[in-house]
Protein backbone atom coordinates (compact mmCIF):
# COMPACT_ATOMS: atom_id res chain seq x y z
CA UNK A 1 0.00 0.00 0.00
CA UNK A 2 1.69 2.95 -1.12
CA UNK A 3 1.50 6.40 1.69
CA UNK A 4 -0.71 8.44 -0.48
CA UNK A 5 -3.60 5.32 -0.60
CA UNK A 6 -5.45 6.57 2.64
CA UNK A 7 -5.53 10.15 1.78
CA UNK A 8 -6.27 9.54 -2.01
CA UNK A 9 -9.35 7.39 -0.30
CA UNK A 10 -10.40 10.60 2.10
CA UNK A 11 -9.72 13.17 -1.03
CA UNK A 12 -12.05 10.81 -2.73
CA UNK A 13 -14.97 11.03 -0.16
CA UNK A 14 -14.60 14.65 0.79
CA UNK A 15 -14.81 15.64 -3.16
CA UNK A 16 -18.60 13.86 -3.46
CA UNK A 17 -17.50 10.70 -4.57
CA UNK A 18 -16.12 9.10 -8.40
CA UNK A 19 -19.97 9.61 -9.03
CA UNK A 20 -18.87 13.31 -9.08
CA UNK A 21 -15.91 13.24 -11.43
CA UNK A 22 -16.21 14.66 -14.54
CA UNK A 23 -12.84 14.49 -15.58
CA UNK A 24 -9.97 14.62 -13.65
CA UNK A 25 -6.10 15.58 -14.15
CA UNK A 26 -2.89 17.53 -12.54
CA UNK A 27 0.09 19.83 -13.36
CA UNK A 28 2.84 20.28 -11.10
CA UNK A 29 1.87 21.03 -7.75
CA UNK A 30 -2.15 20.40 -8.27
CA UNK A 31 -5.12 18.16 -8.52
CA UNK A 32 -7.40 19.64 -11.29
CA UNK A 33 -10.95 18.19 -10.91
CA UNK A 34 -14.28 19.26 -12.94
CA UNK A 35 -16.80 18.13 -10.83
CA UNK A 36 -20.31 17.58 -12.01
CA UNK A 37 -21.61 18.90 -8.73
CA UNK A 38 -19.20 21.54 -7.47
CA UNK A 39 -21.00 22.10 -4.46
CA UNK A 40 -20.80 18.70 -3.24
CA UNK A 41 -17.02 19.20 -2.34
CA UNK A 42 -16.70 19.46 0.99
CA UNK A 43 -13.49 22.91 1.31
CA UNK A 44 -13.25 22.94 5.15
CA UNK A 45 -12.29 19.02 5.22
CA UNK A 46 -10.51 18.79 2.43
CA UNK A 47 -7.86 22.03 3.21
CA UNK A 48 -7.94 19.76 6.90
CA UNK A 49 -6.01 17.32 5.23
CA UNK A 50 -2.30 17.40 6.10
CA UNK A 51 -1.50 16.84 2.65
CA UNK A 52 -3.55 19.40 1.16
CA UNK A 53 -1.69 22.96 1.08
CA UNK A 54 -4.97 24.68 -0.31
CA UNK A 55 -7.95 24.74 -3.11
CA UNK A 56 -8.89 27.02 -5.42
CA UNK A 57 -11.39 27.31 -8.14
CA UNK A 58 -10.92 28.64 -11.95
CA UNK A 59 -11.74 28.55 -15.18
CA UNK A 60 -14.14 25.78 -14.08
CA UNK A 61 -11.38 23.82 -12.48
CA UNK A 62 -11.86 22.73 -8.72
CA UNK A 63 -7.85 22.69 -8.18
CA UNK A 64 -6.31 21.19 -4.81
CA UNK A 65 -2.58 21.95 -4.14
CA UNK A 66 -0.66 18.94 -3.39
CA UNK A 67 2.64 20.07 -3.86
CA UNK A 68 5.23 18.20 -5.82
CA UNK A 69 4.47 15.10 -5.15
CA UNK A 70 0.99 15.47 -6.85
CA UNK A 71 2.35 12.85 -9.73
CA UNK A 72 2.47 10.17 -7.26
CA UNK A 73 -0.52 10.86 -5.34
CA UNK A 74 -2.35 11.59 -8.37
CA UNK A 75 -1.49 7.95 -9.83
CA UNK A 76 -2.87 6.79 -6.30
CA UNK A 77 -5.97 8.72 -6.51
CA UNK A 78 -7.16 7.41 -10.09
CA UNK A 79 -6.88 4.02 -8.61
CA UNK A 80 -8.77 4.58 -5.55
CA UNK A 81 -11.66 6.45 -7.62
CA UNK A 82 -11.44 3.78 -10.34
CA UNK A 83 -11.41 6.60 -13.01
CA UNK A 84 -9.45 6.94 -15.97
CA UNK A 85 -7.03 10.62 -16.30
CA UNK A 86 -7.68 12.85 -18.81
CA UNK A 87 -5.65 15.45 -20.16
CA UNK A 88 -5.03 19.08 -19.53
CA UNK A 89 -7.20 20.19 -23.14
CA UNK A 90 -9.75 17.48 -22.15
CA UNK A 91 -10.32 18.86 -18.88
CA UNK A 92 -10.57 22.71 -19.69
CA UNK A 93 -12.79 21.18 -22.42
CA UNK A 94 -14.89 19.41 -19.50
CA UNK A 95 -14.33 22.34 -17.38
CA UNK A 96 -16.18 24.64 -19.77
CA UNK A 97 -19.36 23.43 -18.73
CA UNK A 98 -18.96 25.13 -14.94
CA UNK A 99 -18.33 28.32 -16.55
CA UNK A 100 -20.44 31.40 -17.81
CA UNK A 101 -19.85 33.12 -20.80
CA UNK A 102 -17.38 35.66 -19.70
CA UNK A 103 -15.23 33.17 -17.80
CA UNK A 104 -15.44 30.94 -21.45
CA UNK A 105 -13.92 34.06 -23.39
CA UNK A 106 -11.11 34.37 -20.88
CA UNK A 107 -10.93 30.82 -21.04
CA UNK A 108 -9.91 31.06 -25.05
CA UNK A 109 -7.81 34.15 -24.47
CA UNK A 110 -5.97 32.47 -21.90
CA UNK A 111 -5.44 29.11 -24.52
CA UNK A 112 -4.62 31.67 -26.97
CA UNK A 113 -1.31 33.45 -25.10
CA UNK A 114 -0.39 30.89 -22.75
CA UNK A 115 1.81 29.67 -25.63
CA UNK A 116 3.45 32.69 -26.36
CA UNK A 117 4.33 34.21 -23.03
CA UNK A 118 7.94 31.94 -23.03
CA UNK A 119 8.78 33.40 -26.23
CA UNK A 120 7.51 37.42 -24.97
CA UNK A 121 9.30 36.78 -22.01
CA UNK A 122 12.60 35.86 -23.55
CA UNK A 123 12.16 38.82 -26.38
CA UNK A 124 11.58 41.45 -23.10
CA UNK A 125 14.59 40.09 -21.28
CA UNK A 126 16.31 40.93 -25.20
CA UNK A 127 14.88 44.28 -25.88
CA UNK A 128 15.80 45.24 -21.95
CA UNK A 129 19.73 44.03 -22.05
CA UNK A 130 19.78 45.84 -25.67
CA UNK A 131 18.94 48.94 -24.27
CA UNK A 132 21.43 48.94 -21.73
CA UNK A 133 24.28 48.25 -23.69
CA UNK A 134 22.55 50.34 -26.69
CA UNK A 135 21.43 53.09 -25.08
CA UNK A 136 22.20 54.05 -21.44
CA UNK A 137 25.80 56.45 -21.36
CA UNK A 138 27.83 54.22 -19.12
CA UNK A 139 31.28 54.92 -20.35
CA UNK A 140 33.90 57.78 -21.05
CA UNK A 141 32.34 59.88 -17.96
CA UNK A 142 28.85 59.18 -19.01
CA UNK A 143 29.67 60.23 -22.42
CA UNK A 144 29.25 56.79 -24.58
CA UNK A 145 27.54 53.59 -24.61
CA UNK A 146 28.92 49.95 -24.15
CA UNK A 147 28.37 49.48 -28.05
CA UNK A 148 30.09 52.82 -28.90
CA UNK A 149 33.11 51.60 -27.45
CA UNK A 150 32.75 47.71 -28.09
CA UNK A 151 32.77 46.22 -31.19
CA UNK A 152 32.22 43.10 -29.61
CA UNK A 153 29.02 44.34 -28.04
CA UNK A 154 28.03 46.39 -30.79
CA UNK A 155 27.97 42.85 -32.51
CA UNK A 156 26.11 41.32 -29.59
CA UNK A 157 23.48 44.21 -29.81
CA UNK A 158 22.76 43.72 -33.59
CA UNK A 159 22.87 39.51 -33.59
CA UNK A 160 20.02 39.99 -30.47
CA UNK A 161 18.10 42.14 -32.78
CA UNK A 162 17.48 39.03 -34.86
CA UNK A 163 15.49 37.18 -31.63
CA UNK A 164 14.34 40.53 -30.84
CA UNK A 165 12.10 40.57 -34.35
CA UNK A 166 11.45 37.62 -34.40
CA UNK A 167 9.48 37.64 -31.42
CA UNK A 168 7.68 41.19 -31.57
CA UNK A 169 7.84 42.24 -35.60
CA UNK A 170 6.41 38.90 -36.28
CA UNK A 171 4.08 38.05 -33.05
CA UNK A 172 0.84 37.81 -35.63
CA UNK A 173 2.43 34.35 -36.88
CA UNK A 174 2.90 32.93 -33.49
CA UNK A 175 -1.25 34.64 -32.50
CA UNK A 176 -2.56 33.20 -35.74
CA UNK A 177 -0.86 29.57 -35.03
CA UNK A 178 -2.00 29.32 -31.90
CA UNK A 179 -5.76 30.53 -32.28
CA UNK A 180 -5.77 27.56 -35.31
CA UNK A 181 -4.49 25.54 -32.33
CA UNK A 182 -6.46 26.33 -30.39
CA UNK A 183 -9.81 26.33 -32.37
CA UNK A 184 -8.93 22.66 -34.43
CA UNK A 185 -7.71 23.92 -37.43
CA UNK A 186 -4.27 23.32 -39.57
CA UNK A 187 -1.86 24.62 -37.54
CA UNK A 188 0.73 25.21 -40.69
CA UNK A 189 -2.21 27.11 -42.37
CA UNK A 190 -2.13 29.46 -39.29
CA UNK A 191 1.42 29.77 -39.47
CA UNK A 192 1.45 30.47 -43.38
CA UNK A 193 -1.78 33.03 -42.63
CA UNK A 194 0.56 35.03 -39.85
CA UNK A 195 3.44 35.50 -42.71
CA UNK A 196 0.93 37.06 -44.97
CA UNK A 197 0.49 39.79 -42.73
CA UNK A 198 3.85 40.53 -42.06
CA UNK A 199 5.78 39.94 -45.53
CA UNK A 200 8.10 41.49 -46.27
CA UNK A 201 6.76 42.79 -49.61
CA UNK A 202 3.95 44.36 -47.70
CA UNK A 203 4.99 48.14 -46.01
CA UNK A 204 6.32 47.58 -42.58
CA UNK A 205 3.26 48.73 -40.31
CA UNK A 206 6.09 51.14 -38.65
CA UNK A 207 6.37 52.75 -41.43
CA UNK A 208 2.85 53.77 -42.47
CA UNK A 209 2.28 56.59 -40.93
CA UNK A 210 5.21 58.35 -42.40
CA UNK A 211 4.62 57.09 -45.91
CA UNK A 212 4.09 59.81 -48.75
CA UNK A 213 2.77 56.54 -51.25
CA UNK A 214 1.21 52.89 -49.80
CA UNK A 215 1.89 50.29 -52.47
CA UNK A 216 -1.02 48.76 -53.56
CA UNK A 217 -2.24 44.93 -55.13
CA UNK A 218 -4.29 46.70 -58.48
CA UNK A 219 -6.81 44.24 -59.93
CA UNK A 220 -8.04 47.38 -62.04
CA UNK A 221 -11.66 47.68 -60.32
CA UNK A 222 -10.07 47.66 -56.87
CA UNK A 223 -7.36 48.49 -55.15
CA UNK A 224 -6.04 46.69 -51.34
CA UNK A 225 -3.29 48.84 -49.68
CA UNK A 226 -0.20 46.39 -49.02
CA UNK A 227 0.39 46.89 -45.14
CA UNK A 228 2.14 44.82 -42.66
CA UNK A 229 0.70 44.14 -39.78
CA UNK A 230 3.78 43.59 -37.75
CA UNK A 231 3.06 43.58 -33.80
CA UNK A 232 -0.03 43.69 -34.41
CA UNK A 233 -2.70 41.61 -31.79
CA UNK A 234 -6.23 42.11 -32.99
CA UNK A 235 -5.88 41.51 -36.57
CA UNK A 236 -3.98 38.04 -35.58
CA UNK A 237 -6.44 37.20 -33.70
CA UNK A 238 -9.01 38.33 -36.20
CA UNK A 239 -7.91 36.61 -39.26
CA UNK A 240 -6.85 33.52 -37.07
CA UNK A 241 -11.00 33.36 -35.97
CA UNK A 242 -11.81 33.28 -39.73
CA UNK A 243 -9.28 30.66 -41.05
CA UNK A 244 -10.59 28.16 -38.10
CA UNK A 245 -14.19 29.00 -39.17
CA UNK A 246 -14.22 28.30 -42.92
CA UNK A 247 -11.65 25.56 -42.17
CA UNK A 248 -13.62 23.66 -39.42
CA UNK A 249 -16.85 24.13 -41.16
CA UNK A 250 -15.65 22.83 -44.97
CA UNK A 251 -14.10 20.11 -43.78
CA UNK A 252 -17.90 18.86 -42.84
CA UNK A 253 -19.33 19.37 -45.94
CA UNK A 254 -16.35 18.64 -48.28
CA UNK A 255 -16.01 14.97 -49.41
CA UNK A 256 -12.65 13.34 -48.26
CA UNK A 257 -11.70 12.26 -51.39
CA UNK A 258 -10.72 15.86 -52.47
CA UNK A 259 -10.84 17.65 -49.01
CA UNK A 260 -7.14 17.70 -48.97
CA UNK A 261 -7.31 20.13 -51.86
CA UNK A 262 -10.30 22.14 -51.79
CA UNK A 263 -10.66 22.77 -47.88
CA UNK A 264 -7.36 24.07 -47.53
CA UNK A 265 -7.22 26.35 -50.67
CA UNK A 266 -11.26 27.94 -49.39
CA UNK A 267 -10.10 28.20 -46.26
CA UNK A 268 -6.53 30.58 -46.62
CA UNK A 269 -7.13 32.12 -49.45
CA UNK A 270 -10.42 34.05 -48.74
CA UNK A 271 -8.83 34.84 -45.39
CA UNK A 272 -6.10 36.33 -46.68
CA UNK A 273 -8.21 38.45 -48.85
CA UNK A 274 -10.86 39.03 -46.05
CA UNK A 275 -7.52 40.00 -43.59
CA UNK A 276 -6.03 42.69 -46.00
CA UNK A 277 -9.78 44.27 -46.46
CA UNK A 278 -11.50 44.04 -43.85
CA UNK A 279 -10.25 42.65 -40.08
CA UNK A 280 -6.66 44.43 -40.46
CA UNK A 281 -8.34 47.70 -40.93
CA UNK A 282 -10.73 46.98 -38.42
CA UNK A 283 -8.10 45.34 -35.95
CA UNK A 284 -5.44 47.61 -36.11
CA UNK A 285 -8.13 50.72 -35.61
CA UNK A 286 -9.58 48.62 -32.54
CA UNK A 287 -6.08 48.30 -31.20
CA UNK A 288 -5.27 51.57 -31.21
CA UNK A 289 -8.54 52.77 -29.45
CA UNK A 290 -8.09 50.41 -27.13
CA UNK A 291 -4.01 51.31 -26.37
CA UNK A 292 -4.90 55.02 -26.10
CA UNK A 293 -7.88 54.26 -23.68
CA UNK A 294 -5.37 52.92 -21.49
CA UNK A 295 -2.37 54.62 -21.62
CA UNK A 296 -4.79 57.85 -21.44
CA UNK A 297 -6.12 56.67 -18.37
CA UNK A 298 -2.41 56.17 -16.82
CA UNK A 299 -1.42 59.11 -18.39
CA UNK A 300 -4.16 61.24 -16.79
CA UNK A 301 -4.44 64.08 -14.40
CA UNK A 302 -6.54 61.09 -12.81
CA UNK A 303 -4.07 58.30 -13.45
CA UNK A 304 -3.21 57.91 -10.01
CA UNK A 305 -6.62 56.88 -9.64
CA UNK A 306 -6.75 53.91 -12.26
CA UNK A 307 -3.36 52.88 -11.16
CA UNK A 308 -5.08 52.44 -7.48
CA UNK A 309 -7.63 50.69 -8.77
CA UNK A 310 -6.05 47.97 -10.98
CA UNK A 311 -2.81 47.48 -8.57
CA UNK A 312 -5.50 46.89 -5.29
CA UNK A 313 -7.85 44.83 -7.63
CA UNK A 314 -5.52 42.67 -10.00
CA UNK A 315 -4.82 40.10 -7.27
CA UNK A 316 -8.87 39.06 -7.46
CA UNK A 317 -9.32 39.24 -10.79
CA UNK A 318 -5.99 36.08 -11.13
CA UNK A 319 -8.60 34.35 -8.97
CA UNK A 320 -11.89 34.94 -11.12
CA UNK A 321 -9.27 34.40 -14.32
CA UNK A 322 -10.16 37.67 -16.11
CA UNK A 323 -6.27 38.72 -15.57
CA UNK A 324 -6.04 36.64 -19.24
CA UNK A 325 -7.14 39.87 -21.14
CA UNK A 326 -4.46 42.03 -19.34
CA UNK A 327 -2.17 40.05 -22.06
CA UNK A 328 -3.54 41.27 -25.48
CA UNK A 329 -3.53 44.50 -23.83
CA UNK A 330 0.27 44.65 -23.31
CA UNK A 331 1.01 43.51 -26.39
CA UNK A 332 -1.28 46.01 -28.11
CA UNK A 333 0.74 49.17 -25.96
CA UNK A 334 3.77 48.00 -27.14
CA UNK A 335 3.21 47.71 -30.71
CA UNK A 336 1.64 51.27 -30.18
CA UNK A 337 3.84 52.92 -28.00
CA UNK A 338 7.00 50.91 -27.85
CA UNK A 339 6.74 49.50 -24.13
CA UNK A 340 3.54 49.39 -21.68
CA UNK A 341 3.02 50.90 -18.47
CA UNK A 342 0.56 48.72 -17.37
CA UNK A 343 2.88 45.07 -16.81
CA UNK A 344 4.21 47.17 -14.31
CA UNK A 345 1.94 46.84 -12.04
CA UNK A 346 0.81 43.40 -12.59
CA UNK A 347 4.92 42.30 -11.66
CA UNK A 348 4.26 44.61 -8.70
CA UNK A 349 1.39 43.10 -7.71
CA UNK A 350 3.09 39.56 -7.72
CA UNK A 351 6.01 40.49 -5.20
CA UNK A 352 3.35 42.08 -2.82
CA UNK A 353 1.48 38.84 -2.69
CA UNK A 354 5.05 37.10 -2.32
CA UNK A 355 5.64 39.65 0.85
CA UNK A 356 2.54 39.05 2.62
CA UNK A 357 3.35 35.34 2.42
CA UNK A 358 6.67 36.30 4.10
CA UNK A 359 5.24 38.27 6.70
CA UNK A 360 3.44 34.61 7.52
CA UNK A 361 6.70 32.84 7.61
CA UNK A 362 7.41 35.53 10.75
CA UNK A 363 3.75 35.26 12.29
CA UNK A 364 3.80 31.02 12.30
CA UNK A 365 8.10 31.00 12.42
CA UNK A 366 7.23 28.33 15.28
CA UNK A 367 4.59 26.37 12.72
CA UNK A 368 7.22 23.88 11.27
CA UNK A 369 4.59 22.46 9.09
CA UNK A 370 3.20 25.86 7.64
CA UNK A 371 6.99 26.55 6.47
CA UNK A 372 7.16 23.36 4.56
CA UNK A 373 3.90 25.23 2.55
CA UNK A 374 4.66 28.75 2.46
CA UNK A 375 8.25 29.23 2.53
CA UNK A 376 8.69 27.46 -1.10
CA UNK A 377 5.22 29.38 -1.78
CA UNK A 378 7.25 32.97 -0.80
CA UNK A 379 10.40 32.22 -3.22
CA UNK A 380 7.87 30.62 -6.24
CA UNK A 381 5.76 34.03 -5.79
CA UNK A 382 9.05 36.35 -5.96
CA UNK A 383 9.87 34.29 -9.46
CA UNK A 384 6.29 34.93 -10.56
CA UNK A 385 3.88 31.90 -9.54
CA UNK A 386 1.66 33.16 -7.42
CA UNK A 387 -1.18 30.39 -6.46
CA UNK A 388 0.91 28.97 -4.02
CA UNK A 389 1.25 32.45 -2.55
CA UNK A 390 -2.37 33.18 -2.84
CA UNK A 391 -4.17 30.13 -2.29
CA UNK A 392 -2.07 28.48 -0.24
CA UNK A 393 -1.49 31.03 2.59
CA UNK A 394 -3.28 34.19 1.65
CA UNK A 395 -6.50 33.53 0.83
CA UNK A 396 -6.65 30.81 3.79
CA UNK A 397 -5.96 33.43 6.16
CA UNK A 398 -7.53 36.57 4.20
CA UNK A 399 -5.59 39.57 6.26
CA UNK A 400 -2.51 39.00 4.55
CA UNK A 401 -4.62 39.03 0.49
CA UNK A 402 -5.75 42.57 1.81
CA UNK A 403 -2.34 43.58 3.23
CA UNK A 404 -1.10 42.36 -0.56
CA UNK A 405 -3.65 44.28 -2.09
CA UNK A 406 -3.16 47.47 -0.67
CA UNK A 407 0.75 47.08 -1.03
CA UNK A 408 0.09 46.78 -4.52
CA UNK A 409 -1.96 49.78 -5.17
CA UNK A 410 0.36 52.26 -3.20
CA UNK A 411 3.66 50.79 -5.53
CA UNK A 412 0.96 50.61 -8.91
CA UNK A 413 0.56 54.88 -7.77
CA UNK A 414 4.19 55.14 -7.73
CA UNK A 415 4.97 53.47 -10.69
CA UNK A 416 2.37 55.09 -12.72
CA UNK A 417 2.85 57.89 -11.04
CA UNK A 418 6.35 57.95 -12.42
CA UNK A 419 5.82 56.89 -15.59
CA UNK A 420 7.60 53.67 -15.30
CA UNK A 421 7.36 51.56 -18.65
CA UNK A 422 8.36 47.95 -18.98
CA UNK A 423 9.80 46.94 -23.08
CA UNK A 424 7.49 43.98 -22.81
CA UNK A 425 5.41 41.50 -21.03
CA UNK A 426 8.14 40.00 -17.92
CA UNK A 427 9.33 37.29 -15.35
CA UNK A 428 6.38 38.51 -12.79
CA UNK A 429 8.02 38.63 -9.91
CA UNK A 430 11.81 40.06 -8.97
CA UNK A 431 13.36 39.71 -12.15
CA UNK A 432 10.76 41.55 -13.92
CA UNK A 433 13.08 44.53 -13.30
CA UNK A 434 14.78 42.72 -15.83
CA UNK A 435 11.87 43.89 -18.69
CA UNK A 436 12.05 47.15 -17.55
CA UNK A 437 13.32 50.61 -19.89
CA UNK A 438 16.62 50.60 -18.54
CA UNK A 439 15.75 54.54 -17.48
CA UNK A 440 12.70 53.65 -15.11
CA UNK A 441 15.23 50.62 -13.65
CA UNK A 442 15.56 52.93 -10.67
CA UNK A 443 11.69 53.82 -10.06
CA UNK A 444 10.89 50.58 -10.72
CA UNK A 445 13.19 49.07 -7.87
CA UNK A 446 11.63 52.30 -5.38
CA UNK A 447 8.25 50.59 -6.20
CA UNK A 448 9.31 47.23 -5.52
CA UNK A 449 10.71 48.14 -2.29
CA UNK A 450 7.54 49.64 -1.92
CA UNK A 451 5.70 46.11 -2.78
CA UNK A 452 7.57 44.13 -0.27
CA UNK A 453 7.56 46.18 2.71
CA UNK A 454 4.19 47.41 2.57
CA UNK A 455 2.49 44.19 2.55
CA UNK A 456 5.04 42.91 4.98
CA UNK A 457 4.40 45.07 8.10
CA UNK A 458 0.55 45.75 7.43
CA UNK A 459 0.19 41.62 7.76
CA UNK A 460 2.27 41.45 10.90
CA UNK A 461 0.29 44.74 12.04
CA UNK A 462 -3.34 42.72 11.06
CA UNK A 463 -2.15 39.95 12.49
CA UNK A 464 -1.26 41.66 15.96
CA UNK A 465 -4.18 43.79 16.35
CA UNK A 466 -7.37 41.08 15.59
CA UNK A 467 -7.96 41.92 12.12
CA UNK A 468 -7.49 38.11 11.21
CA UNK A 469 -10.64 37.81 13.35
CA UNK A 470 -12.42 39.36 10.61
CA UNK A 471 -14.45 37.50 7.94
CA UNK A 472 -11.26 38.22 5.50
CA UNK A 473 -11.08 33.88 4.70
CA UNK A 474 -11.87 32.65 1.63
């Protein structure tokens, strides 16, 4: 009998029974359950368990952290429920049926940029390093850059460029892959539908507003402006929608015998068409609404006040999963204005959540067993992986979510406040200073400062003077 039978057994019974499962599956530290009855799971006993460091639910997941040894237990747990595992896409499919319609559309943004974020990460870490060696007057008494005076730097800075590109200049082919992924259609047709909007034959979409003349495809009645699309979100995402459509829908009224031919042929090439006409137009004048929205907002005699509002709120919104669209949105202010203002925030509202958890480690320092939960929760939360952090420990104890919360709105004020920019969606946590515009480096690291001492001493302060007597739990 292996030590995780008699609590796989007791998980069992406290989530309603197999009879309950709909599907069932885990990542690294958690059991992911879609229960056909969520209200049948029974919280209070099931965070009793000693192996159970917390439960959460999203995106129509009832999720129990196990910690890492959630393979093993989870082997144990499909034999004592007699059910078979499913995978991750079969359980957000199963999952979908818990959710509204709201929570769905996050659901598909999420699936959407999940796949891109290692690539955006990577390509802010690049933009951020060239900019210090590029642009920041380090050398000669503050007189030259590293690359003025290095030609092996200056070599460095131009072979990054080539990642650099890749990632942002060409971001619709990795949008319009992964929407075909993500809706069941040929993924290479996605890729090959992302290149058409940012060919090079087409005029770079950097370059359109200073353009005297906008080549053109002439089919002598009509005329379709050749533009580029580069960095651009919405079209992507656009154009991706469409391909998936007519491909998906062909394919079930298309014989097989000459489906190979015909459904991929009715499928890309009216997109194509339909992408340079219509949704890039569209898109790209959706986009930009949207980007000067929100960087008016921030901008703003009153931007102190949205800052407040998103850095104190963005912590609830990871737990209802509408935090997904925060993504697009980044992307969209930095093919617009070159960085974005608002990732900021969300990396400062990751180490605040990370602090509060801290402040625990002092409040419970005699709790050996809480350590062995939130002290790896603490360092995962500074490196940007927060549910430990905030379902393990904060949420279970509520005073130290607020404590977080407010942290995060006083260092979201300062950083907007200060007009701190980041080149590009970040490592959420600590090394997100990393992503920053090598001139708001310093700012940044005041509001960071700001985000870990903050939530620090108002937790041990709530925890002193009763607040943790109020109904703060989850």
């Amino acid at each position: 009998m292996s030590k995780y039978t008699e609590p796989a057994k007791e998980l069992l019974e406290h989530i309603g029974g197999n009879d309950n499962i709909a599907a069932v599956t885990h990542c690294s530290t958690r059991m992911r359950f879609v229960l056909k009855d969520p209200n049948k799971a029974d919280i209070k006993k099931i965070e009793a368990m000693k192996l159970v460091k917390g439960t959460f639910t999203q995106a129509g997941q009832f999720q129990v952290i196990i910690g890492n040894e959630v393979a093993s237990f989870y082997n144990d747990f499909t034999k004592a429920a007699g059910v078979d595992g499913t995978t991750k896409e079969e359980a957000k499919v199963a999952a979908k049926q818990n959710m509204n319609w709201l929570q769905r559309v996050m659901a598909h943004l999420a699936d959407i940029f999940t796949p891109l974020i290692p690539a955006l990460v990577v390509g802010g870490l690049i933009l951020g390093f060239r900019n210090v060696i590029g642009d920041i007057k380090l050398l000669d008494g503050g007189t030259k850059t590293i690359v003025e005076v290095s030609q092996f730097w200056a070599g460095v800075h131009s072979f990054l460029w080539l990642i650099g590109e890749a990632v942002f200049h060409f971001l619709p082919v990795g949008i319009t892959w992964s929407v075909a992924k993500k809706m069941g259609a040929s993924q290479i047709l996605g890729i090959v539908l992302g290149i058409t909007l940012v060919s090079p034959q087409l005029l770079n979409a950097y370059a359109v507003a200073g353009a005297k003349d906008i080549p053109v495809w002439d089919f002598g009645f009509a005329k379709i402006e050749m533009i580029g699309y580069q960095a651009q979100v919405i079209p992507a995402i656009l154009a991706g929608l469409v391909l998936a459509f007519l491909e998906t829908r062909l394919r079930k009224v298309v014989p097989n015998s000459i489906s190979m031919i015909v459904v991929p042929f009715l499928s890309l090439v009216p997109t194509v068409l339909i992408a340079h006409t219509i949704l890039g137009p569209i898109g790209w004048t959706i986009g930009s609404w949207i980007s000067d929205v929100v960087y008016s907002s921030l901008t703003s005699a009153f931007g102190w006040l949205f800052a407040a509002i998103f850095g104190f709120a963005y912590a609830p919104l990871v737990i209802t999963g509408l935090h997904h669209m925060t993504n697009a949105i980044d992307l969209q202010l930095m093919s617009e204005l070159g960085g974005t203002n608002l990732w900021p925030m969300i990396a400062l509202s990751n180490i605040a959540q990370g602090s509060a958890v801290l402040a625990m480690i002092y409040v419970n320092r005699k709790n050996e067993e809480e350590k062995q939960v939130s002290i790896p929760a603490a360092i995962s939360c500074y490196l940007g992986v927060t549910e430990p952090a905030m379902f393990g420990i904060n949420l279970k104890y509520g005073f130290p979510f607020l404590a977080a919360m407010i942290g995060s709105m006083i260092a979201a004020v300062v950083s907007v406040g200060s007009d701190v920019m980041a080149n590009s969606i970040g490592v959420g946590g600590l090394p997100g200073i990393l992503s920053i515009q090598p001139k708001h480096m310093l700012m940044f690291a005041i509001c960071m400062v700001i985000a870990i001492v903050v939530p620090f001493f108002l937790t041990i302060i709530f925890a002193k003077t009763g607040l943790k007597k109020l109904p703060f739990k989850k």
